[in-house]
N, C-alpha and C. Protein backbone atom coordinates (compact mmCIF):
# COMPACT_ATOMS: atom_id res chain seq x y z
N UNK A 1 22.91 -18.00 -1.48
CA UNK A 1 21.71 -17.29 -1.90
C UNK A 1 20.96 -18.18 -2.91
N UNK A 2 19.25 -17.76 -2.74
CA UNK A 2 18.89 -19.11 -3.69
C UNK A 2 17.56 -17.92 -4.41
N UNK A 3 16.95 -18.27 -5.60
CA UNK A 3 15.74 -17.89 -5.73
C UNK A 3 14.55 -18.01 -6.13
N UNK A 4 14.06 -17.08 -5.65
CA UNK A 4 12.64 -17.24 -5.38
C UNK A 4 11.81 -16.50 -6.24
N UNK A 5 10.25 -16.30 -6.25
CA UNK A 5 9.15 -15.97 -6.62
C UNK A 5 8.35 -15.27 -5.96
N UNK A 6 8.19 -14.53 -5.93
CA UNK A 6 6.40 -13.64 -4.89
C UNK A 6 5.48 -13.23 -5.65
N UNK A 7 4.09 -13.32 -6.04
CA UNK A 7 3.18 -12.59 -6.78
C UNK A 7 2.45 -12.23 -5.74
N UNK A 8 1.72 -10.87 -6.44
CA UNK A 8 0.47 -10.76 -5.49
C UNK A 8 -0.58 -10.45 -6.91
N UNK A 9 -1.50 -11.55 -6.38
CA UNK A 9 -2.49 -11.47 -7.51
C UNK A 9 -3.71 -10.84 -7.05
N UNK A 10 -4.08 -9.77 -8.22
CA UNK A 10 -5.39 -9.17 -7.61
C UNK A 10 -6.51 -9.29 -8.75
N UNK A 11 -7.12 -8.75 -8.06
CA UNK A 11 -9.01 -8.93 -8.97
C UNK A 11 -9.82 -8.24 -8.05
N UNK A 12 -9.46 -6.98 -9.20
CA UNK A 12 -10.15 -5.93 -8.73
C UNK A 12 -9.54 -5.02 -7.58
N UNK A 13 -10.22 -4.70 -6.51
CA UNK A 13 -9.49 -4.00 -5.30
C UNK A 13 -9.08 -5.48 -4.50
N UNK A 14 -9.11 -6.31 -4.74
CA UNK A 14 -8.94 -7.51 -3.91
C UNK A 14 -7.36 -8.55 -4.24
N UNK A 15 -6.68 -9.10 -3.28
CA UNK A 15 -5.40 -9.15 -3.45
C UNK A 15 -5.69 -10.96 -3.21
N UNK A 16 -5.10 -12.00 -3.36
CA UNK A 16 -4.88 -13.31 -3.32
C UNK A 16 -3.91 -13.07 -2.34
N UNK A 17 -4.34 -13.91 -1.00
CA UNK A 17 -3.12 -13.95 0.21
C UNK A 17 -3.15 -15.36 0.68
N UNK A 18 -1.89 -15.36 0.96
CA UNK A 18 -1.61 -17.22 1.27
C UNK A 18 -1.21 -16.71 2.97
N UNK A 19 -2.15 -17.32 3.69
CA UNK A 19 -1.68 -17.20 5.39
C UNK A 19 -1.19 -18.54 5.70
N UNK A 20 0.38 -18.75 5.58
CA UNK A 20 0.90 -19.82 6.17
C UNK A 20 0.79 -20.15 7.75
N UNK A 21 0.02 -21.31 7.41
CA UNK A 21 -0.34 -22.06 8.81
C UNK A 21 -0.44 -23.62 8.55
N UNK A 22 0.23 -24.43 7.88
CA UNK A 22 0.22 -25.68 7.01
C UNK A 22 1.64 -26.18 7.66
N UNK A 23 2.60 -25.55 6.88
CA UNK A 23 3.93 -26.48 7.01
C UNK A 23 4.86 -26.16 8.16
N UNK A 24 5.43 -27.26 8.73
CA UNK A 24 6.42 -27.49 10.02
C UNK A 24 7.52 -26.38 9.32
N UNK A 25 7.80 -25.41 10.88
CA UNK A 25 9.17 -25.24 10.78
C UNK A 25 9.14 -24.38 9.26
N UNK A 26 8.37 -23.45 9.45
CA UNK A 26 8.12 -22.18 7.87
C UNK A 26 8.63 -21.17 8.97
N UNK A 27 9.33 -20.66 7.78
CA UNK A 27 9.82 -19.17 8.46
C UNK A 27 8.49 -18.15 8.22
N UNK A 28 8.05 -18.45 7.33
CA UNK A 28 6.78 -17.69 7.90
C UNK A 28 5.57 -17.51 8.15
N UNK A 29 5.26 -18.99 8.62
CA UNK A 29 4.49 -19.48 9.97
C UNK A 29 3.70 -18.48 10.55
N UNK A 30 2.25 -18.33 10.07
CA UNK A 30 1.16 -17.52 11.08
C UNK A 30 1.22 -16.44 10.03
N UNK A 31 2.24 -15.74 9.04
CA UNK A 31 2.01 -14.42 8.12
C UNK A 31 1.55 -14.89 6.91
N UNK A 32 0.93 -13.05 6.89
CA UNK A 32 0.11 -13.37 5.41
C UNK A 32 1.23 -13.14 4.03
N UNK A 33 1.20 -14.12 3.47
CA UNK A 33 2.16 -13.58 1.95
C UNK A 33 1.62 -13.79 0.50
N UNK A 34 2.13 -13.41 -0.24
CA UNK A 34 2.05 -13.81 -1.63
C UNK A 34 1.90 -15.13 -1.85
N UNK A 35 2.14 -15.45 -3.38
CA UNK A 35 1.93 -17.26 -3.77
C UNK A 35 3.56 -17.15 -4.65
N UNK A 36 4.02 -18.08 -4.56
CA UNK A 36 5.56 -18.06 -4.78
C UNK A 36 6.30 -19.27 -4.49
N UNK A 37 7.46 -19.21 -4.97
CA UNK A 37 8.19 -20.42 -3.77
C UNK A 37 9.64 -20.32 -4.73
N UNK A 38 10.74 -21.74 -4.94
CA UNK A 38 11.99 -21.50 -5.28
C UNK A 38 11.72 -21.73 -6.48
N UNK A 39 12.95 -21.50 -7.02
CA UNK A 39 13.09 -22.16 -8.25
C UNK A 39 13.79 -23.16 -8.60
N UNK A 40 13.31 -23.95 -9.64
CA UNK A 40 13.71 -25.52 -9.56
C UNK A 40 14.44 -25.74 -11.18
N UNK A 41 15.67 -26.43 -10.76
CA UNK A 41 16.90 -26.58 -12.50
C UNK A 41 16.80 -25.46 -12.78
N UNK A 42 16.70 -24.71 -14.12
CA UNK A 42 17.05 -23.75 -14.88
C UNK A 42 16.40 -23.19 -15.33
N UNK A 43 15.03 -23.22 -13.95
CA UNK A 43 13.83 -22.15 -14.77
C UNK A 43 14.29 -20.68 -14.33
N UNK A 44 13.59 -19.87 -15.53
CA UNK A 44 13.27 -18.24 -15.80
C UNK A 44 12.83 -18.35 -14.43
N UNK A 45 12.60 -16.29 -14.16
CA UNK A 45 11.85 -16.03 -12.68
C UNK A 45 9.95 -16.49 -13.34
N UNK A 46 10.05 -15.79 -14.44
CA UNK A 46 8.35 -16.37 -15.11
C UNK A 46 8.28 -17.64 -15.23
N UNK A 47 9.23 -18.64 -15.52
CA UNK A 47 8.70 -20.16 -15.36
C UNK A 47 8.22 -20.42 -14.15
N UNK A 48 9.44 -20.70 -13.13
CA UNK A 48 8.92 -20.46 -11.68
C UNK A 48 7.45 -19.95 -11.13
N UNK A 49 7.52 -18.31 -11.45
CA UNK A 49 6.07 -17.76 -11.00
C UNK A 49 5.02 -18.80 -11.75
N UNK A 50 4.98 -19.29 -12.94
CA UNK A 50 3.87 -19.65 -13.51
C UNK A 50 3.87 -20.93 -12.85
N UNK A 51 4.75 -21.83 -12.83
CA UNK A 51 4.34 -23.11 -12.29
C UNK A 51 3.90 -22.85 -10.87
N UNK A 52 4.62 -22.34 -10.08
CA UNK A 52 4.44 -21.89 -8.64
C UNK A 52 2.94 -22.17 -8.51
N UNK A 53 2.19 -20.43 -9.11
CA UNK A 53 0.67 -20.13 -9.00
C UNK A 53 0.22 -21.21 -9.39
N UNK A 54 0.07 -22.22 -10.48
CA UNK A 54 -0.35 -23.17 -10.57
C UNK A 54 -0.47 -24.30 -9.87
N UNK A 55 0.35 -24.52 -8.58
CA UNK A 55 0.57 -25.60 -8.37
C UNK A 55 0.19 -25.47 -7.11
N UNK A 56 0.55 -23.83 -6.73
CA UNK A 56 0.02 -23.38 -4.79
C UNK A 56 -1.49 -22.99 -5.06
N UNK A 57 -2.25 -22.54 -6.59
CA UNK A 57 -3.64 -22.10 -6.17
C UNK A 57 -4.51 -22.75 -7.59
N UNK A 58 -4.16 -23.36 -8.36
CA UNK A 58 -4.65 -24.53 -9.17
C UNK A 58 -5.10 -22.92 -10.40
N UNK A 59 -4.54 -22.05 -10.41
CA UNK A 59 -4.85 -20.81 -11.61
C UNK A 59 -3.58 -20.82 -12.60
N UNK A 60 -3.79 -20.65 -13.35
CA UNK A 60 -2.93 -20.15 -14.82
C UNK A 60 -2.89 -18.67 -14.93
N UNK A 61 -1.73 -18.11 -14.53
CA UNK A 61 -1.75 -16.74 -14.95
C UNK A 61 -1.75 -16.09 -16.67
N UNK A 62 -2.37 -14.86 -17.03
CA UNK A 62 -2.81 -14.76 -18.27
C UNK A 62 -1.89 -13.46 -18.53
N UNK A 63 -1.56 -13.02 -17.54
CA UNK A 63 -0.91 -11.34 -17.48
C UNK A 63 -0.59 -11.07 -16.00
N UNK A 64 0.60 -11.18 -16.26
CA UNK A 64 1.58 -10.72 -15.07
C UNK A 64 2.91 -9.70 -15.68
N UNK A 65 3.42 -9.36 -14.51
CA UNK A 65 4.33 -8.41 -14.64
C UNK A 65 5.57 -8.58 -13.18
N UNK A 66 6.91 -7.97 -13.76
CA UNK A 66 7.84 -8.23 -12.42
C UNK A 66 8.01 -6.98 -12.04
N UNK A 67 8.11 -7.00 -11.42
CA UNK A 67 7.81 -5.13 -10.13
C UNK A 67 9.61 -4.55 -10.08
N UNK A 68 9.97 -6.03 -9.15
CA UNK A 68 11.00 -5.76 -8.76
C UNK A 68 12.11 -6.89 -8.31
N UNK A 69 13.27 -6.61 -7.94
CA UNK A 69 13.93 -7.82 -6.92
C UNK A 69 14.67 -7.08 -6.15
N UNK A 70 13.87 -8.47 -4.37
CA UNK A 70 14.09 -7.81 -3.22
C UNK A 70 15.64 -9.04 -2.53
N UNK A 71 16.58 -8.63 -2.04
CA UNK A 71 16.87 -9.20 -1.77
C UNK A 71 16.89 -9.56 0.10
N UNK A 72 16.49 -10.82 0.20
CA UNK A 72 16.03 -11.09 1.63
C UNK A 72 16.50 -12.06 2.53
N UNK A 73 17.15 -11.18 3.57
CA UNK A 73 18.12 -11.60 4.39
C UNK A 73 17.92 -12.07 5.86
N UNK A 74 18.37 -12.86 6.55
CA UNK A 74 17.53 -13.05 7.73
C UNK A 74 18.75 -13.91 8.48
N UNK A 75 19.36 -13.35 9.38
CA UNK A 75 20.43 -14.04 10.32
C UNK A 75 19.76 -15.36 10.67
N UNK A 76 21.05 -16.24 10.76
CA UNK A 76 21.12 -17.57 10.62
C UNK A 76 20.05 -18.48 9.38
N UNK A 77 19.64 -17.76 8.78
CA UNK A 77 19.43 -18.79 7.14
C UNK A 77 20.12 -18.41 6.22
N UNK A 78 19.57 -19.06 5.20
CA UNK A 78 20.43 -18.84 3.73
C UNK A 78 19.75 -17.37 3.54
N UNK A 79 20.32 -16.42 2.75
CA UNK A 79 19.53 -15.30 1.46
C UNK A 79 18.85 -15.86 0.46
N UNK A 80 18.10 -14.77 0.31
CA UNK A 80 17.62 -15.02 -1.05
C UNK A 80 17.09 -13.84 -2.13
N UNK A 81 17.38 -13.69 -3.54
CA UNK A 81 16.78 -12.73 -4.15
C UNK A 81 15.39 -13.31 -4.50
N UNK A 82 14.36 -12.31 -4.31
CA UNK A 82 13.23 -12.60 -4.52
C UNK A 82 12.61 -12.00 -5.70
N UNK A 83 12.19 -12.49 -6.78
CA UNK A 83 12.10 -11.60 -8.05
C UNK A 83 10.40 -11.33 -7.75
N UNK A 84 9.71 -10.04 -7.68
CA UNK A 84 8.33 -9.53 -7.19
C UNK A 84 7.36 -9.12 -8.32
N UNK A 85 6.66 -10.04 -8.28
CA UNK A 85 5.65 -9.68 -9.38
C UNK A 85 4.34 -9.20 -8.87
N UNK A 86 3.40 -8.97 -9.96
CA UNK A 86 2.19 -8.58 -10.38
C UNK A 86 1.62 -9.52 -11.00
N UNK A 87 0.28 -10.27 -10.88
CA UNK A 87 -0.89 -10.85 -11.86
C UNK A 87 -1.90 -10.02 -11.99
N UNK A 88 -2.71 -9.30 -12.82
CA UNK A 88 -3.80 -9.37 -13.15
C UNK A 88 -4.63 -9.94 -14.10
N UNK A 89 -4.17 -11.35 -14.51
CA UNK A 89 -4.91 -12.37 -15.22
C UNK A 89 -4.52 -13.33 -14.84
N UNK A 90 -6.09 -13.96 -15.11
CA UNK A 90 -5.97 -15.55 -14.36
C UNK A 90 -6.82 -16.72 -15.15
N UNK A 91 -6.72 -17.79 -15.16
CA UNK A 91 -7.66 -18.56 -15.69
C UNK A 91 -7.99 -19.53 -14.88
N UNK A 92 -9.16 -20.04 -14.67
CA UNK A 92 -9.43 -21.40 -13.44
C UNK A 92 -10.01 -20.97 -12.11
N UNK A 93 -9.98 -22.33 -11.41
CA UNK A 93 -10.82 -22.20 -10.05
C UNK A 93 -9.66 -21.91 -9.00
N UNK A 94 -9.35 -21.80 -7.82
CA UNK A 94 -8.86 -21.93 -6.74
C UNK A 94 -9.07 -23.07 -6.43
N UNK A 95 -7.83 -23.48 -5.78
CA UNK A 95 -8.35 -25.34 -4.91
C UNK A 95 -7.33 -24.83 -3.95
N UNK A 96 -7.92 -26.20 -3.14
CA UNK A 96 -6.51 -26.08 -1.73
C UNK A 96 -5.05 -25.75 -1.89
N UNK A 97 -4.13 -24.95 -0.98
CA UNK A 97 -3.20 -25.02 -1.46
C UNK A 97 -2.56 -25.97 0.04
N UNK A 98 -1.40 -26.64 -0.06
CA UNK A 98 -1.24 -27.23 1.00
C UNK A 98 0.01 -26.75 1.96
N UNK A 99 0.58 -25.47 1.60
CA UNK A 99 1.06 -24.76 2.28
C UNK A 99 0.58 -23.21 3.32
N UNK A 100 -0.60 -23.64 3.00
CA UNK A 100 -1.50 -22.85 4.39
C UNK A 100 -3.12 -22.09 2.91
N UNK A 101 -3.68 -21.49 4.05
CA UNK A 101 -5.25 -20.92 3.35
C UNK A 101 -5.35 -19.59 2.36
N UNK A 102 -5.36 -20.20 1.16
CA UNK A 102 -5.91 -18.82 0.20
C UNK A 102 -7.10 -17.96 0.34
N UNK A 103 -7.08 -16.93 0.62
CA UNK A 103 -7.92 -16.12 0.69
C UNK A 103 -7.83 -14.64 -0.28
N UNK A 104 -8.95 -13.90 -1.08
CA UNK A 104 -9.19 -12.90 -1.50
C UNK A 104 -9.13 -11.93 -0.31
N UNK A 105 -8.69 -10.65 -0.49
CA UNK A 105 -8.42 -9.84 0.53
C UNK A 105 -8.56 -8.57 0.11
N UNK A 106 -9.31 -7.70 0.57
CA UNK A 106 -9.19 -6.21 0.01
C UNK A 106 -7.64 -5.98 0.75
N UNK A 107 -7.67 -5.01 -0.23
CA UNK A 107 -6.23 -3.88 -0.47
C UNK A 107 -6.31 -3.37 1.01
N UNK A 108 -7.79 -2.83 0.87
CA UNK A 108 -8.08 -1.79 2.30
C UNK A 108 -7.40 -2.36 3.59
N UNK A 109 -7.24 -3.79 3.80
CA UNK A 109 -7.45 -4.39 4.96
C UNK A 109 -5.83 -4.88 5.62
N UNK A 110 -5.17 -5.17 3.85
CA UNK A 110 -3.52 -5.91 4.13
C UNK A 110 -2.70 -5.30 5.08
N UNK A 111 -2.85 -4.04 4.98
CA UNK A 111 -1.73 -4.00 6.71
C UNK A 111 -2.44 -3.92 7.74
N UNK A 112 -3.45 -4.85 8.10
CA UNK A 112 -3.44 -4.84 9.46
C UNK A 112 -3.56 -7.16 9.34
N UNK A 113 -2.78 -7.66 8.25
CA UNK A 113 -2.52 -8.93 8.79
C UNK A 113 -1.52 -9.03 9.01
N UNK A 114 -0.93 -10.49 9.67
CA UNK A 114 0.39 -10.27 9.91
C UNK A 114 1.17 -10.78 9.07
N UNK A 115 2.27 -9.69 8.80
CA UNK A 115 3.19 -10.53 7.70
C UNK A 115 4.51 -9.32 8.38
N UNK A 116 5.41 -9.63 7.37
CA UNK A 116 6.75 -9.66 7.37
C UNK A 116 6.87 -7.64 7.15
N UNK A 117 7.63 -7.19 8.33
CA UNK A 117 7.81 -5.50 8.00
C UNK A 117 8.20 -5.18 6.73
N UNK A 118 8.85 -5.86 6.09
CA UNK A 118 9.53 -5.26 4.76
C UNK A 118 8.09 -5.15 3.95
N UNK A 119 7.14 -6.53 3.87
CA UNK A 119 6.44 -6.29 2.88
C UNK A 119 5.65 -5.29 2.95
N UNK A 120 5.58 -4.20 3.63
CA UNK A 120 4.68 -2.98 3.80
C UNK A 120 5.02 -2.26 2.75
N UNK A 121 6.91 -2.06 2.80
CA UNK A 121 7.61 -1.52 2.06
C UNK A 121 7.14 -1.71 0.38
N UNK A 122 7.15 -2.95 0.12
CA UNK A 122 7.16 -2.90 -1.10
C UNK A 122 5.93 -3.36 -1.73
N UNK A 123 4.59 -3.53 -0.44
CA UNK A 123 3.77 -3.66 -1.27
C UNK A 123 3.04 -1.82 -1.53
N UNK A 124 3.77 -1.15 -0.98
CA UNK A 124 2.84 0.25 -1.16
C UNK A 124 3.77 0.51 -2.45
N UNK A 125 5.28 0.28 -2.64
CA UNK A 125 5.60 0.21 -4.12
C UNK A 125 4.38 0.20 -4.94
N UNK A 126 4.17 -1.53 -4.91
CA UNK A 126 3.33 -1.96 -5.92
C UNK A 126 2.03 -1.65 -5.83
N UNK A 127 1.22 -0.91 -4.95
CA UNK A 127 0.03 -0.13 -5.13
C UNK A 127 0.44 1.06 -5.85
N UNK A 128 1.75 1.57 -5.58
CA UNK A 128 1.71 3.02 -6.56
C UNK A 128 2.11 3.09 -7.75
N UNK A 129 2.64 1.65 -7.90
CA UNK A 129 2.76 1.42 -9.36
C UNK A 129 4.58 2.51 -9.55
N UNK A 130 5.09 2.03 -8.72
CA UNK A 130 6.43 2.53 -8.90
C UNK A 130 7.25 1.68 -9.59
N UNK A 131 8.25 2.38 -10.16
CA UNK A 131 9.34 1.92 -11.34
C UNK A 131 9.90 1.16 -11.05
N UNK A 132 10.49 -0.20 -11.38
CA UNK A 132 10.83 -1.74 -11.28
C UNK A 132 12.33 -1.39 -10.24
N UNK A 133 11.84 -1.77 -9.10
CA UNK A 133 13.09 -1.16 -8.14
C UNK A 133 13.61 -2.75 -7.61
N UNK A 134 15.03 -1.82 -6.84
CA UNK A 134 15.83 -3.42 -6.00
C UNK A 134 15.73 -3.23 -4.67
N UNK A 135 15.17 -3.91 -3.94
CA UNK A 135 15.01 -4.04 -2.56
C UNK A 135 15.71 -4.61 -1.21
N UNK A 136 16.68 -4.18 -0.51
CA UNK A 136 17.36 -5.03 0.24
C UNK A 136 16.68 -4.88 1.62
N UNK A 137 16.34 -6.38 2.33
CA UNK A 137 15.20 -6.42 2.97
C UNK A 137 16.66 -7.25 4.23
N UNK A 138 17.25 -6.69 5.42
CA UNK A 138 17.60 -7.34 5.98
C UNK A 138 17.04 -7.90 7.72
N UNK A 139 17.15 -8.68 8.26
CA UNK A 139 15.96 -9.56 9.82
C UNK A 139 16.97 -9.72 10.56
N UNK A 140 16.90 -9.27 11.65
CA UNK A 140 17.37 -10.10 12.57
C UNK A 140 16.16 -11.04 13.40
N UNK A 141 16.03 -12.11 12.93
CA UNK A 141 14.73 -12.77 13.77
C UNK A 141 13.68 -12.56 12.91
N UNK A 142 12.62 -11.73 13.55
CA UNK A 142 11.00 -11.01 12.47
C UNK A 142 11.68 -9.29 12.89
N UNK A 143 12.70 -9.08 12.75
CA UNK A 143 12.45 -7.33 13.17
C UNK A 143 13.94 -7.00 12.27
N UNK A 144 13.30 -6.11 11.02
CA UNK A 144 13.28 -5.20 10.10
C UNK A 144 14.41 -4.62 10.46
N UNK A 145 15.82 -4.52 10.79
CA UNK A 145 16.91 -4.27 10.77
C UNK A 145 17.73 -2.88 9.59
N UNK A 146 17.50 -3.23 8.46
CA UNK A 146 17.58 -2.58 7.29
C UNK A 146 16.86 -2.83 6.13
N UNK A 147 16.63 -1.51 5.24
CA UNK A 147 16.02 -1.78 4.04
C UNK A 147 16.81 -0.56 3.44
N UNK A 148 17.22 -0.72 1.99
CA UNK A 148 17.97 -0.23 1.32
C UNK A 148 17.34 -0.03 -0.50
N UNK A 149 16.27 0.85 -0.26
CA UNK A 149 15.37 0.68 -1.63
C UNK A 149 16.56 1.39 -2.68
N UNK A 150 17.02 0.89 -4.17
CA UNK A 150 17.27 1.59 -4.89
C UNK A 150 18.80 2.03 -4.65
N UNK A 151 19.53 1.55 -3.55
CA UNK A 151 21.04 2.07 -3.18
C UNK A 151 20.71 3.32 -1.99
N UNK A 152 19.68 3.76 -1.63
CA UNK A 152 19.07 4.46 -0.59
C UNK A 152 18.84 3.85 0.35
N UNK A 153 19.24 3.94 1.90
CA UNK A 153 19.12 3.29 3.09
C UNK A 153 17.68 3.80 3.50
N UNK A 154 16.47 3.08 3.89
CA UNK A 154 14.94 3.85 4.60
C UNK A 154 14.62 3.23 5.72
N UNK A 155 15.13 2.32 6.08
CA UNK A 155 15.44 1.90 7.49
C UNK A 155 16.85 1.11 8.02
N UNK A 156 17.12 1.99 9.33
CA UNK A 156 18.24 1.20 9.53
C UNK A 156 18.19 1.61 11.33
């Protein structure tokens, strides 16, 4: 198991989405996700997130928050816990990121791109502003197998 980072940064009703379509051989290739990635030596989950956003969308976060940690499983790769944040502060421009296209996105619109079944799960969490929960997100392939919010099974 290794870990990771997810933010979803918003401004306003509008969400920051990274649609990976850049790098060979991404597990998630063609979906829309957060800005994130691993963590590197002995950084915090906030070191990570901060260098991350900085480095995938050229912004400095000013105010963020961690939601939750999901842990995310997917036959034949490694796991990983994913620690899930919140930005609503930012400083700077957007520039290229070179792991696929940043785009602003209304709220209204995110489930109908394509991304990963779990994140439905936990991004309506984080629209309702629910209490810092643990998420077990398990794949066989792209299809949603189990999810286990909180020690509660909601799909299986």
């Amino acid at each position: 198991m290794f870990n990771t980072t997810l933010c979803y940064v918003t401004r306003g009703s509008d969400v920051l989405m990274l649609h990976r379509v850049k790098k060979k051989n991404d597990i998630n290739k063609d979906k829309w996700i957060g800005i994130g990635g691993k963590f590197e030596g002995e950084e915090s989950p906030d070191e990570c997130l901060l260098r991350e956003a900085k480095e995938e969308t050229g912004l400095t976060l000013t105010s963020w928050r961690c939601r939750g940690v999901v842990t995310f499983l997917c036959d034949g790769v490694e796991g990983e816990f994913m620690y899930l944040f919140t930005a609503d502060g930012f400083e700077g421009e957007l520039k290229d990121c070179d792991e696929g296209e940043l785009r602003w996105v209304s709220r209204d619109f995110l489930n109908s791109l394509p991304m990963w079944e779990g994140d439905h799960i936990f991004l309506d969490l984080l629209w309702k502003d629910a209490p810092f929960f643990l998420l077990k997100l398990h794949y066989q392939n792209d299809k949603l197998v189990e999810a286990v919010l909180n020690g509660k099974t909601i799909v299986r």
